[in-house]
C-alpha atoms as a PDB file:
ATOM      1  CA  UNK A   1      87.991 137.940 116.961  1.00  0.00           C
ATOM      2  CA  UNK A   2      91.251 137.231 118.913  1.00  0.00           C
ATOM      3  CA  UNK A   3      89.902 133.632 120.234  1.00  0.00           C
ATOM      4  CA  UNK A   4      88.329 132.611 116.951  1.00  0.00           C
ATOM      5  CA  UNK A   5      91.839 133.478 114.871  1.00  0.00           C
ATOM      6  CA  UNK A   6      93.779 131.401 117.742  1.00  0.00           C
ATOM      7  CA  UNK A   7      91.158 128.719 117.383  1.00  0.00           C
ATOM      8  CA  UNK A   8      91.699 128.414 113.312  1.00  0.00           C
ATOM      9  CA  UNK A   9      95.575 128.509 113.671  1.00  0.00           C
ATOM     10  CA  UNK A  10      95.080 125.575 116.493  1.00  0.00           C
ATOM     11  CA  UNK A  11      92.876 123.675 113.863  1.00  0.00           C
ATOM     12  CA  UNK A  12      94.903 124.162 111.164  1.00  0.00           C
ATOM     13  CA  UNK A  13      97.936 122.802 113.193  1.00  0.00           C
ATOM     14  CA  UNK A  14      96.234 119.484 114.517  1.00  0.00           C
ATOM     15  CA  UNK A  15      95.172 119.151 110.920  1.00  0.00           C
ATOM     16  CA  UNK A  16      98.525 119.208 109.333  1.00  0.00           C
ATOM     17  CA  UNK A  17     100.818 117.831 112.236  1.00  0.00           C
ATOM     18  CA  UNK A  18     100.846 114.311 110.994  1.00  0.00           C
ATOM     19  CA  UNK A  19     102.618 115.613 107.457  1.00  0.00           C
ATOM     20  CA  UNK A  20     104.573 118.279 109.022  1.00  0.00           C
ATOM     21  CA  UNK A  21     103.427 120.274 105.951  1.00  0.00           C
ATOM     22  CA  UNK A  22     103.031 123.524 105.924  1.00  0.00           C
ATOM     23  CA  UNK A  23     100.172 124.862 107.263  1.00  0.00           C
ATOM     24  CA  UNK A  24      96.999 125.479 104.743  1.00  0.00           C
ATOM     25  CA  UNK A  25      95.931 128.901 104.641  1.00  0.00           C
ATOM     26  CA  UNK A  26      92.580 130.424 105.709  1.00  0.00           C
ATOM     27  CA  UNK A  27      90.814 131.772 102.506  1.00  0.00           C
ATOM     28  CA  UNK A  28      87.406 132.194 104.572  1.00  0.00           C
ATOM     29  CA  UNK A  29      85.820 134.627 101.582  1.00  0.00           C
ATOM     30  CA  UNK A  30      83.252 135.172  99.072  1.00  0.00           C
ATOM     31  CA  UNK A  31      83.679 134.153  95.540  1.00  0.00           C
ATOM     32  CA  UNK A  32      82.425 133.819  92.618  1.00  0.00           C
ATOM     33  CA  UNK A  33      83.068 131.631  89.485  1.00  0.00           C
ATOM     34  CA  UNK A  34      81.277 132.277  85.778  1.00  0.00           C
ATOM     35  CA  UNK A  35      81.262 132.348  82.308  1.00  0.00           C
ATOM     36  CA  UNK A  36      80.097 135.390  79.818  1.00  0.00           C
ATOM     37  CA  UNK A  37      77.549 133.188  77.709  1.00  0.00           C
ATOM     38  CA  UNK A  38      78.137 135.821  75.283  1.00  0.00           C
ATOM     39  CA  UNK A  39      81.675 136.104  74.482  1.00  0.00           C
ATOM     40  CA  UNK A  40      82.623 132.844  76.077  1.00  0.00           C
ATOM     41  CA  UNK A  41      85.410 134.569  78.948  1.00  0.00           C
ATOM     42  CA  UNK A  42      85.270 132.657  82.160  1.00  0.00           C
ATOM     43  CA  UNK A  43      86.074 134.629  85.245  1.00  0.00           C
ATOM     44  CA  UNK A  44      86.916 134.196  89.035  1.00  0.00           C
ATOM     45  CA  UNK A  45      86.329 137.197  91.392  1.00  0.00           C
ATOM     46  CA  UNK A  46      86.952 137.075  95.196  1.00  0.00           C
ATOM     47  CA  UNK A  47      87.474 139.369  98.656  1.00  0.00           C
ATOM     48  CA  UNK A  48      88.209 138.050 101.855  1.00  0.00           C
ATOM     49  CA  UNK A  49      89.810 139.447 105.214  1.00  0.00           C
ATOM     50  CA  UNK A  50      92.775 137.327 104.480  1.00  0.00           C
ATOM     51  CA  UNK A  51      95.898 139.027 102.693  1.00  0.00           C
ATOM     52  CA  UNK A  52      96.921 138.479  98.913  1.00  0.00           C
ATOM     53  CA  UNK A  53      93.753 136.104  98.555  1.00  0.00           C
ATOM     54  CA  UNK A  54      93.530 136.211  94.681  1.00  0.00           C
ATOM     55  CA  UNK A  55      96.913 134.131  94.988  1.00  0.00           C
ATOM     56  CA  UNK A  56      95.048 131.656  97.098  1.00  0.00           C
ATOM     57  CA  UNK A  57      91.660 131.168  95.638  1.00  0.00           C
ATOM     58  CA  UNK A  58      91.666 132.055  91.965  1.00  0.00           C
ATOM     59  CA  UNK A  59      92.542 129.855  89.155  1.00  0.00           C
ATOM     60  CA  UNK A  60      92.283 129.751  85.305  1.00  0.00           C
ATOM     61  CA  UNK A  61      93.054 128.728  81.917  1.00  0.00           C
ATOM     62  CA  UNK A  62      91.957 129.892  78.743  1.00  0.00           C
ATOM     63  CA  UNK A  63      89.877 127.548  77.043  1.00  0.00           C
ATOM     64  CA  UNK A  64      90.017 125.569  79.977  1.00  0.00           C
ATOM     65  CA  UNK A  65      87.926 126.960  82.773  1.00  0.00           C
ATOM     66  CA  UNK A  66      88.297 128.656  85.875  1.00  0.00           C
ATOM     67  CA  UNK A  67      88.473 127.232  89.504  1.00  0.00           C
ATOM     68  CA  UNK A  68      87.787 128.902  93.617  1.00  0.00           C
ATOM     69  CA  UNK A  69      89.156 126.869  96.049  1.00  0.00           C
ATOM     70  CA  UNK A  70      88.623 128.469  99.408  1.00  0.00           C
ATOM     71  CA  UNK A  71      87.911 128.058 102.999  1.00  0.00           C
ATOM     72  CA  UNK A  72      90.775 125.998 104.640  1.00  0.00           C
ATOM     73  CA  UNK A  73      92.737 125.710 101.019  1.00  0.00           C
ATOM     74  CA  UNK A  74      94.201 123.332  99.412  1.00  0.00           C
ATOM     75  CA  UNK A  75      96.089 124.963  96.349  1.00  0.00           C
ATOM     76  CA  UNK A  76      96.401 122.130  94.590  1.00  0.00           C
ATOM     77  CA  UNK A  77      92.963 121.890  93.638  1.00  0.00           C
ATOM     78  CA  UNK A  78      93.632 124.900  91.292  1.00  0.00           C
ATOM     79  CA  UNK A  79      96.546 123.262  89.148  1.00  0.00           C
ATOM     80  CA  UNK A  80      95.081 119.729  89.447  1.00  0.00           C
ATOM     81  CA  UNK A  81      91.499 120.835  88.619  1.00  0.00           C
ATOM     82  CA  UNK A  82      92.308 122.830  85.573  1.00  0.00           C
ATOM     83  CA  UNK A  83      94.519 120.245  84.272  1.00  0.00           C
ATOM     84  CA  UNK A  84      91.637 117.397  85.073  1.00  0.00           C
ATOM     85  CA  UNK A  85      89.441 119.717  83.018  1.00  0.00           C
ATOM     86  CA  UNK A  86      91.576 120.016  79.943  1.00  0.00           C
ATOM     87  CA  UNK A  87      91.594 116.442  80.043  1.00  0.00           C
ATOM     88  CA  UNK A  88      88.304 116.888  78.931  1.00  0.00           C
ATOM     89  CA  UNK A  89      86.635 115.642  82.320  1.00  0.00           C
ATOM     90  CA  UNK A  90      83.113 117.597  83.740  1.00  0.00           C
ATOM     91  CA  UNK A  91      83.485 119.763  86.426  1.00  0.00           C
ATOM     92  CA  UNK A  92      81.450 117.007  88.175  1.00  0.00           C
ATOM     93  CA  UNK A  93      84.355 114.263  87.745  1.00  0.00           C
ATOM     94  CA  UNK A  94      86.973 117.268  88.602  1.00  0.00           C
ATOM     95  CA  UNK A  95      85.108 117.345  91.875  1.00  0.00           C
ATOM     96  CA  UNK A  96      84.811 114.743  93.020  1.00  0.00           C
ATOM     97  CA  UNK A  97      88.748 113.510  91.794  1.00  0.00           C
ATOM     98  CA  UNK A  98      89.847 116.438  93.842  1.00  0.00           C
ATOM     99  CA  UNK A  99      87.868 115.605  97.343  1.00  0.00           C
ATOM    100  CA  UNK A 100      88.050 112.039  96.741  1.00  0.00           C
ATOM    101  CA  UNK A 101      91.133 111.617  98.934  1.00  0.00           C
ATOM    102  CA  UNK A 102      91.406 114.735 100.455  1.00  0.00           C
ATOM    103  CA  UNK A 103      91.099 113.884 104.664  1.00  0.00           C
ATOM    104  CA  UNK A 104      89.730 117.692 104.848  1.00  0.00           C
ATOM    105  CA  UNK A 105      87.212 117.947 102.559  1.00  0.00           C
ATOM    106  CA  UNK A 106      84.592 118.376 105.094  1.00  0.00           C
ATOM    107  CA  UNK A 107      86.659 121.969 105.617  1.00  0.00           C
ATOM    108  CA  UNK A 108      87.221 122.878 102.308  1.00  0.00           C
ATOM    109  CA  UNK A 109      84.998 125.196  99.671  1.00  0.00           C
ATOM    110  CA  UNK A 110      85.226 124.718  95.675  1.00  0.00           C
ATOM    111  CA  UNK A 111      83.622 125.599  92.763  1.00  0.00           C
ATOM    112  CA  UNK A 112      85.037 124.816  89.403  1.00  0.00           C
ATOM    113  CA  UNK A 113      83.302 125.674  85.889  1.00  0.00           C
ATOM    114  CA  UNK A 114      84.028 124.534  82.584  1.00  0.00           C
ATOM    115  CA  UNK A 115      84.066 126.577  78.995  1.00  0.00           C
ATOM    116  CA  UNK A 116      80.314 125.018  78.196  1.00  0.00           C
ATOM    117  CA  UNK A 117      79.439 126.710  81.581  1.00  0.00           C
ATOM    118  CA  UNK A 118      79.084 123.510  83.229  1.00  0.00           C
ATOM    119  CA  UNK A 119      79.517 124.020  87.073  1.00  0.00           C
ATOM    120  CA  UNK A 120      80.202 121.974  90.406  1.00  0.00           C
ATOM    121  CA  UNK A 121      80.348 123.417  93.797  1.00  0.00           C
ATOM    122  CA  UNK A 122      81.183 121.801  97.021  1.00  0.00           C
ATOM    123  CA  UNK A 123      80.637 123.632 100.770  1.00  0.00           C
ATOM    124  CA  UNK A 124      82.176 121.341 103.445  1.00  0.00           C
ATOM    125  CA  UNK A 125      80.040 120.587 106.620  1.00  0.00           C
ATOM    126  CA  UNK A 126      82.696 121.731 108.263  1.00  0.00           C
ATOM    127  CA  UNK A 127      83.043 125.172 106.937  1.00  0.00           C
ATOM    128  CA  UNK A 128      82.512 127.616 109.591  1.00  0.00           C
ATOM    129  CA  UNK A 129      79.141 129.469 109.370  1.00  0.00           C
ATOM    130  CA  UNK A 130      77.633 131.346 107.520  1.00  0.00           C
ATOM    131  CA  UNK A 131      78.401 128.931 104.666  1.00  0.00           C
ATOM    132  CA  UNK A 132      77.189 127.959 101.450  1.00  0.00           C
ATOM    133  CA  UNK A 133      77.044 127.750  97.325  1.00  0.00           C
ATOM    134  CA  UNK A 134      74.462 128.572  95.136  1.00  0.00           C
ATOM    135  CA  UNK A 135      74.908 127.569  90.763  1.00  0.00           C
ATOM    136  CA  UNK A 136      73.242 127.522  87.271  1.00  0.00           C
ATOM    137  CA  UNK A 137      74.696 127.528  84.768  1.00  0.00           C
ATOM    138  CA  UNK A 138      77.436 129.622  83.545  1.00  0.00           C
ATOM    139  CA  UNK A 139      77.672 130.007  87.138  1.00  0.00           C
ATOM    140  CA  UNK A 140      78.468 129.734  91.147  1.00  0.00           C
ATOM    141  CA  UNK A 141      78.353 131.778  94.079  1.00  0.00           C
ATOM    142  CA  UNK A 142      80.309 130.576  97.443  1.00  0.00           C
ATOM    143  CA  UNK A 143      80.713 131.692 100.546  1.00  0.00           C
ATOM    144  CA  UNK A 144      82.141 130.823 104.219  1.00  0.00           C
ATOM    145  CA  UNK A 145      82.416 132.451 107.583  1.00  0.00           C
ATOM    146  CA  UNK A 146      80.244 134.968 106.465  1.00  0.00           C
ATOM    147  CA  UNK A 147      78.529 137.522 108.762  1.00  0.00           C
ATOM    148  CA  UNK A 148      75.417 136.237 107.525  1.00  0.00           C
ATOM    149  CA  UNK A 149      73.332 133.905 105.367  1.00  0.00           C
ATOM    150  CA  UNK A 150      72.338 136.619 102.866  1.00  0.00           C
ATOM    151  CA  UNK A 151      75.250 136.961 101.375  1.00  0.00           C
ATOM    152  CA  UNK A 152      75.141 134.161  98.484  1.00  0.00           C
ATOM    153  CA  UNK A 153      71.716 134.992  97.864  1.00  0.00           C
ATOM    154  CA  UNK A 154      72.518 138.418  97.267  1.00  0.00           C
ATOM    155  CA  UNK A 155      75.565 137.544  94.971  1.00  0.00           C
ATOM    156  CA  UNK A 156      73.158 135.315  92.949  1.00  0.00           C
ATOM    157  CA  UNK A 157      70.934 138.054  92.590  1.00  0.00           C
ATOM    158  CA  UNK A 158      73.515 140.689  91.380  1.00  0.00           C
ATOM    159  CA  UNK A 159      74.571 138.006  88.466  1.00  0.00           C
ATOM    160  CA  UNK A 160      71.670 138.202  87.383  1.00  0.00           C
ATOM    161  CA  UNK A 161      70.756 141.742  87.540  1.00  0.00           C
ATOM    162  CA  UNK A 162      74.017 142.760  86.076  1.00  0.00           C
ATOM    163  CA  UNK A 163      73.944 140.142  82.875  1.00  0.00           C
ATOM    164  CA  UNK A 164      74.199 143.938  80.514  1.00  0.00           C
ATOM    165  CA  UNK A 165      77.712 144.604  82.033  1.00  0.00           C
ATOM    166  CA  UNK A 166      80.764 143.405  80.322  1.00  0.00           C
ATOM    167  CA  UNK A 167      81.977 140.367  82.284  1.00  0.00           C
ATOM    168  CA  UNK A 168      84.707 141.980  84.345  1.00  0.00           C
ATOM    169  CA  UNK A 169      81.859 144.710  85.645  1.00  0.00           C
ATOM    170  CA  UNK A 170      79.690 142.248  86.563  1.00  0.00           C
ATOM    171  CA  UNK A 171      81.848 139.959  88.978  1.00  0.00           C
ATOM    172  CA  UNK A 172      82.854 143.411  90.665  1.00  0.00           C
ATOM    173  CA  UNK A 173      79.540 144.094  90.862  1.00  0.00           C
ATOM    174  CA  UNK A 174      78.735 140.701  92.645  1.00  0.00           C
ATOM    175  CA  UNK A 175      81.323 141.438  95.297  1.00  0.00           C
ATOM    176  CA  UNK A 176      79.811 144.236  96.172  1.00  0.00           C
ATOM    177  CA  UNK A 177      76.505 143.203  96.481  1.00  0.00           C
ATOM    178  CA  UNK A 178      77.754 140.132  99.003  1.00  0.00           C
ATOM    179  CA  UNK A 179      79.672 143.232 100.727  1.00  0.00           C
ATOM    180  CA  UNK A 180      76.299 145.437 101.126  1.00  0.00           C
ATOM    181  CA  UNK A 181      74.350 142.787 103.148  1.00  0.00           C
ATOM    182  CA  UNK A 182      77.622 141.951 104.882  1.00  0.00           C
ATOM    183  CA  UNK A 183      80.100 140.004 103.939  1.00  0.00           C
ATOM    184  CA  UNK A 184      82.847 138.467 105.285  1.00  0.00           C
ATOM    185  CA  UNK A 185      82.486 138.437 109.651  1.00  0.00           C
ATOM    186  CA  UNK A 186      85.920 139.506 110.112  1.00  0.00           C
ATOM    187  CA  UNK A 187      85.569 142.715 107.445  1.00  0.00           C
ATOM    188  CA  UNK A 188      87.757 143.396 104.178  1.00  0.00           C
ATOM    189  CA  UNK A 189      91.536 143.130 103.397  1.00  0.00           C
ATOM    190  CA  UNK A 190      92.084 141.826  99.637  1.00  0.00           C
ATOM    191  CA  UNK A 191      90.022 141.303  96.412  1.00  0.00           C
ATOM    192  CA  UNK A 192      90.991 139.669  93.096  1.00  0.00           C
ATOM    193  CA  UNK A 193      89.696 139.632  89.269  1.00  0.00           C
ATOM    194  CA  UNK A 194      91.067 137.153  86.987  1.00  0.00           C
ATOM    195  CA  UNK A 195      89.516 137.174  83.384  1.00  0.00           C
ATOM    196  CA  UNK A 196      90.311 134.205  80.917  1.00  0.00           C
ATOM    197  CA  UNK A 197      89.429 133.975  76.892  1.00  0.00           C
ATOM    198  CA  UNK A 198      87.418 131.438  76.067  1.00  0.00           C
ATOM    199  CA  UNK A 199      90.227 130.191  73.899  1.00  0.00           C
ATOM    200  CA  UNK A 200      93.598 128.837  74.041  1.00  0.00           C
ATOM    201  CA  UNK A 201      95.866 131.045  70.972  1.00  0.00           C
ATOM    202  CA  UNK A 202      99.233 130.190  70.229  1.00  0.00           C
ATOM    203  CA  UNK A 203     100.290 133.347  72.614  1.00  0.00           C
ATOM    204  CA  UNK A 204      99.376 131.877  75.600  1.00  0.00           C
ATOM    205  CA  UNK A 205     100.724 135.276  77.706  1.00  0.00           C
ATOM    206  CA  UNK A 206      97.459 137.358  76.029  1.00  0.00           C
ATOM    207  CA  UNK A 207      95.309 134.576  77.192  1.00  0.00           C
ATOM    208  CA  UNK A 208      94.918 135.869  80.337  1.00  0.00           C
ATOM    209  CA  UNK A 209      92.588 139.332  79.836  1.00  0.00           C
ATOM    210  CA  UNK A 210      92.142 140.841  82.783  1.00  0.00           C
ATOM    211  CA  UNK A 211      93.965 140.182  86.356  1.00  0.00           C
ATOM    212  CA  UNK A 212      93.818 142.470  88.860  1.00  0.00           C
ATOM    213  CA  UNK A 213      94.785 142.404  92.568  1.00  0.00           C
ATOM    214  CA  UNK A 214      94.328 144.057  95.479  1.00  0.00           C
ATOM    215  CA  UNK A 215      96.653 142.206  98.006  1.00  0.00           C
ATOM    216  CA  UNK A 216      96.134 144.642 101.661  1.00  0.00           C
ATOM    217  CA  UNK A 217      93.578 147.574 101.433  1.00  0.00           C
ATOM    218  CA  UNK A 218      90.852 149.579 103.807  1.00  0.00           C
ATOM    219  CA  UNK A 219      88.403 148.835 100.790  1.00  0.00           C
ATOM    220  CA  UNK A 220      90.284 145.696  98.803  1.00  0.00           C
ATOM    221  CA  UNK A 221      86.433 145.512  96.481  1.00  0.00           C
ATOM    222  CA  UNK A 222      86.208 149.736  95.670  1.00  0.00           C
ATOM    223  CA  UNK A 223      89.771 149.623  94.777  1.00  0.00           C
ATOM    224  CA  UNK A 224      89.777 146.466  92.603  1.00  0.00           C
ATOM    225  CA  UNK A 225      86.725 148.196  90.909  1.00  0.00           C
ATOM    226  CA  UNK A 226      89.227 151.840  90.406  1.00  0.00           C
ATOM    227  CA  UNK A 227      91.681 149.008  88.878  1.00  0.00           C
ATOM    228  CA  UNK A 228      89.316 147.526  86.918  1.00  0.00           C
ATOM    229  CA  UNK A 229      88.495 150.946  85.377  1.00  0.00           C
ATOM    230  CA  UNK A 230      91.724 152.354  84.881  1.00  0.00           C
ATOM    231  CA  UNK A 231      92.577 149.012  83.384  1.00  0.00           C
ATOM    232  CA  UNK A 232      89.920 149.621  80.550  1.00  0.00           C
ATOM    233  CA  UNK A 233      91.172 153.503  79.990  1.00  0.00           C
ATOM    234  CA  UNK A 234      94.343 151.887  79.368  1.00  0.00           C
ATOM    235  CA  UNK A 235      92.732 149.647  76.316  1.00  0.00           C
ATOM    236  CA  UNK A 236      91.659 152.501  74.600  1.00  0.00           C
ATOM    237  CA  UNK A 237      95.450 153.901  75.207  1.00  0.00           C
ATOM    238  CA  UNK A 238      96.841 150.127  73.556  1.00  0.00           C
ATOM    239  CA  UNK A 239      94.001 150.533  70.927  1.00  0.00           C
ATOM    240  CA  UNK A 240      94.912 154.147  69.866  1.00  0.00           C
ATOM    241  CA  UNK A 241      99.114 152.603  69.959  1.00  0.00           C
ATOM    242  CA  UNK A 242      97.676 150.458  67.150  1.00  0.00           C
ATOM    243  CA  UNK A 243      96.074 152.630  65.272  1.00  0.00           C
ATOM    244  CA  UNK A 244      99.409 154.944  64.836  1.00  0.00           C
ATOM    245  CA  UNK A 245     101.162 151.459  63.807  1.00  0.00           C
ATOM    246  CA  UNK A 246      98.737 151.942  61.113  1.00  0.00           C
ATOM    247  CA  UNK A 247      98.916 155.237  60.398  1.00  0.00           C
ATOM    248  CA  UNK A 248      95.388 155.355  61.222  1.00  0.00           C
ATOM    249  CA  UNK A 249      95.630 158.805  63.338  1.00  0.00           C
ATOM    250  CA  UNK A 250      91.435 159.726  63.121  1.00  0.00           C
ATOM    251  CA  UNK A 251      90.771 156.233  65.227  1.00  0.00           C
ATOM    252  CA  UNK A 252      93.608 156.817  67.017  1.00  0.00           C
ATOM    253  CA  UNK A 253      92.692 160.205  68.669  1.00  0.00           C
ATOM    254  CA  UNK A 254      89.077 158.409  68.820  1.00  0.00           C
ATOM    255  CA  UNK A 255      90.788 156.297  71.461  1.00  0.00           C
ATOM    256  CA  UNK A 256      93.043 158.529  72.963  1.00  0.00           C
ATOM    257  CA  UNK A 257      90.308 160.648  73.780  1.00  0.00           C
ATOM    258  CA  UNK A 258      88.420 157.978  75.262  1.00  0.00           C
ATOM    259  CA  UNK A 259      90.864 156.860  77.432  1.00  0.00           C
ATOM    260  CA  UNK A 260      91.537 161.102  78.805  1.00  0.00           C
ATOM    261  CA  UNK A 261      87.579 161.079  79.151  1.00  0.00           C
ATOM    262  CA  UNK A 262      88.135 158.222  81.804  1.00  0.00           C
ATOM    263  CA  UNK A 263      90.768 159.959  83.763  1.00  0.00           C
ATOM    264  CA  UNK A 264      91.296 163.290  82.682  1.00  0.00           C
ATOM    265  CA  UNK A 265      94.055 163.831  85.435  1.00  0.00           C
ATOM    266  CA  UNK A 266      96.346 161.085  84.120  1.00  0.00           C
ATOM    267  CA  UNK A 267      99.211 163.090  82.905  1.00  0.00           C
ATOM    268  CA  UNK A 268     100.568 159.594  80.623  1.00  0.00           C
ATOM    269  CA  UNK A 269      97.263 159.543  79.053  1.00  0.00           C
ATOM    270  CA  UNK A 270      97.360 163.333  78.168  1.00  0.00           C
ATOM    271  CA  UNK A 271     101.385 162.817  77.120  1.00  0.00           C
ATOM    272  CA  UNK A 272     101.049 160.417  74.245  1.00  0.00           C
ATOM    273  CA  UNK A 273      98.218 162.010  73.445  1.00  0.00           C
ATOM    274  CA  UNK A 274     100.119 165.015  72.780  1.00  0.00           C
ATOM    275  CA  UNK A 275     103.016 163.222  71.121  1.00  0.00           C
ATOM    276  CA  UNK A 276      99.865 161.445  68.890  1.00  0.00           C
ATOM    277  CA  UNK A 277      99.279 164.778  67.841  1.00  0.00           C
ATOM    278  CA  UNK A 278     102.741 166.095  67.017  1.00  0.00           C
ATOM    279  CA  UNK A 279     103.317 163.186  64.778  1.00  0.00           C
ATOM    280  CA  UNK A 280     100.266 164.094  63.109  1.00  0.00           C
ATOM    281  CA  UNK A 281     101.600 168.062  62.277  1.00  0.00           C
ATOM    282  CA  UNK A 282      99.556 168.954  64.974  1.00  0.00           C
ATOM    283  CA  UNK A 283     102.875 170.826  66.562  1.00  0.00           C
ATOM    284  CA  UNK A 284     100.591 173.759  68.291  1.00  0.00           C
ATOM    285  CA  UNK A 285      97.765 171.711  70.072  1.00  0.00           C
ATOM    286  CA  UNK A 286     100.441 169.523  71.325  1.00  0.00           C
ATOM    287  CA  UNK A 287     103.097 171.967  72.508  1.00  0.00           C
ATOM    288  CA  UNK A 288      99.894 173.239  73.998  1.00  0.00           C
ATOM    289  CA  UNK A 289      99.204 169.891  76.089  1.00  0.00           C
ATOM    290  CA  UNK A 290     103.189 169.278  76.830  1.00  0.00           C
ATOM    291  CA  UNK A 291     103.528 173.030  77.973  1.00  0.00           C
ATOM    292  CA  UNK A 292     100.573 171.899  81.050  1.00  0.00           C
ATOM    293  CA  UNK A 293     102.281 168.413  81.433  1.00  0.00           C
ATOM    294  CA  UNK A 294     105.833 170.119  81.972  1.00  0.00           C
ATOM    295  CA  UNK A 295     104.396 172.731  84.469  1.00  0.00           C
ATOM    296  CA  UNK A 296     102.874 169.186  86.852  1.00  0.00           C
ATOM    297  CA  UNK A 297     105.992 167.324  85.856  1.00  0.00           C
ATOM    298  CA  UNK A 298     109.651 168.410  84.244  1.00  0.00           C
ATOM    299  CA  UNK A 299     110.648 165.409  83.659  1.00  0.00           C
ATOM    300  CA  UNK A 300     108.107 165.191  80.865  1.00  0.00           C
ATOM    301  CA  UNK A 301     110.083 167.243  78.892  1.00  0.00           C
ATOM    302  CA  UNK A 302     113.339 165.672  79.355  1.00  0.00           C
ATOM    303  CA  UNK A 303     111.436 162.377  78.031  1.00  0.00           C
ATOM    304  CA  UNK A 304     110.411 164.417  74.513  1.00  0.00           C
ATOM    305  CA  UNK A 305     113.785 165.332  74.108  1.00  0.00           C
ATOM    306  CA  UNK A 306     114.960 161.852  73.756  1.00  0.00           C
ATOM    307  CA  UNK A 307     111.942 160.442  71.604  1.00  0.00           C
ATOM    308  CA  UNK A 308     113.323 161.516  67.960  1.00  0.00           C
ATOM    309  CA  UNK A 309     116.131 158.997  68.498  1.00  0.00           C
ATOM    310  CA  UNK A 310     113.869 155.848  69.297  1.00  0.00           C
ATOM    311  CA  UNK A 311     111.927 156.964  66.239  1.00  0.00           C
ATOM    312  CA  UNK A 312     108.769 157.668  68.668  1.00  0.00           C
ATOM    313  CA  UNK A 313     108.202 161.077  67.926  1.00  0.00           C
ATOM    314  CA  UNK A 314     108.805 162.069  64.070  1.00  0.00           C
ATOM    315  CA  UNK A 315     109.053 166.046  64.216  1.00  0.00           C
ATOM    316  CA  UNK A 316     111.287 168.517  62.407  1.00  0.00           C
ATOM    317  CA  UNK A 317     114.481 170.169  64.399  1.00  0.00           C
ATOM    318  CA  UNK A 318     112.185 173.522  64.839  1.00  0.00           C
ATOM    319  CA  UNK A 319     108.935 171.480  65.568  1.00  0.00           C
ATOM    320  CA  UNK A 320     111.303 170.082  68.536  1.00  0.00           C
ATOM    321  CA  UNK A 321     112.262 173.308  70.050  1.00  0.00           C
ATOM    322  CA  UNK A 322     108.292 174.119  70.146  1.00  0.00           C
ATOM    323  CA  UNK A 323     107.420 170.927  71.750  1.00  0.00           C
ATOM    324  CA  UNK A 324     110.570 171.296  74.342  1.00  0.00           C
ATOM    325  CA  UNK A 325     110.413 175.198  74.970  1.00  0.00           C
END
């Protein structure tokens, strides 16, 4: 392992030494790029024994598409690609714009996929082995110095096997299917999960629905899937917020609930829960909740005190002393 790492930092040296740039990094991974031909989200999910890799390979753009560039990377393909693409150029001209003048193509690994679910994928004959791409439509699987050549046929599998799950579920579910047979030759560090809508709003910051990262970890691909599902618990938390905006307290407890049935440990979950119910004249269950929170964590109850004055927790003087006793 020692000699191959001193080998790619040698390469990568030679290959940059005329520019005195700095050097490209080593994204050797597993990736995958798609589209959810149902609700139109595009996606990019990727691990790799290579820290912080989702800032490296992963790139998207809501109604716009999604890119992996990987292998010996050049990041530019990411900005360059997506903005080629809302041009309104194929993922087949983005392609081949991108390698066209790029003296390392023959290193480098890309796949880039449109919002029509158009996709092209590009495996350099000098990626180090095992190496290769597999696509369809609404989709590509790529990999590089992996421990074996079952890995992309396994990830192509999965994406298939897993169409039911929502699209988030089923890229985590592809990584771990390339991870079963294998993987990566060098083992695991960091996984990434970026979710895109399939359009463009005029509030660009809620474009972007899911991205998660796991930047250094034992098990980067288990942990990005804990992420992943605290990440939905915490949409039935923003769901029930709305529903008290509205006043709509029934749907609200609906979600709250669903979001405590997730992770019934979560000691947030359970507080605004409680605070849900207060506001609702529920004083007794949720002096009941608060009284469990406080005994895990005082600090809770410090935090109630001080809610009446925001105008977050609507409660009579007496109600107040019950739900801070």
């Amino acid at each position: 392992m020692k000699k191959l790492i001193l080998v790619l930092i040698a390469f990568v040296f030679a290959f940059d030494a005329s520019s005195q740039k700095r050097a490209e990094p080593f994204a050797h991974t597993f990736s995958i790029v798609a589209r959810d031909s149902v609700t139109g989200e595009m996606a990019v999910a990727v691990q790799s024994h290579w820290f912080s890799v989702g800032t490296v390979v992963a790139w998207g753009e809501a109604g716009v598409g999604v890119i992996a560039t990987q292998s010996f990377v050049n990041k530019s393909f990411g900005i360059r690609g997506l903005a080629l693409l809302k041009e309104g150029k194929s993922p087949e001209v983005v392609l081949s714009t991108l390698l066209q003048d790029d003296s390392g193509k023959d290193f480098r690994q890309v796949a880039v996929l449109n919002t029509q679910g158009d996709v092209a994928s590009h495996t350099g004959e000098r990626c180090v082995e095992s190496a290769a791409h597999k696509n369809g439509r609404n989709f590509s699987v790529q990999a590089n110095m992996m421990l074996n050549d079952q890995v992309v046929p396994a990830m192509e599998k999965a994406w298939f096997k897993h169409h039911a799950l929502p699209l988030g579920e089923r890229m985590v579910a592809v990584l771990k299917a390339a991870q079963a047979v294998g993987g990566d030759i060098r083992g695991k560090q960091s996984a990434a999960l970026l979710v895109v809508a399939p359009k463009a709003t005029a509030e660009p910051w809620n474009d972007r629905l899911i991205d998660l990262r796991v930047d250094d970890a034992g098990d980067p691909i288990a942990e990005l899937e804990r992420l992943l599902k605290v990440f939905r618990a915490y949409e039935h938390m923003n769901l029930g917020d709305l529903h008290v905006e509205k006043g709509e307290m029934e749907k609200a407890m609906t979600e709250y609930n669903a979001a405590m049935k997730m992770f019934p440990n979560n000691l947030e979950m359970q507080y605004w829960t409680a605070i849900t119910l207060a506001n609702n004249k529920d004083v007794k269950k949720a002096s009941q909740m608060l009284q469990k929170i406080y005994t895990l964590e005082p600090n809770w109850r410090a935090l109630t005190s001080r809610l009446p004055k925001a105008g977050v927790l609507n409660v009579s003087e007496a109600d107040l002393k019950e739900l801070i006793r």
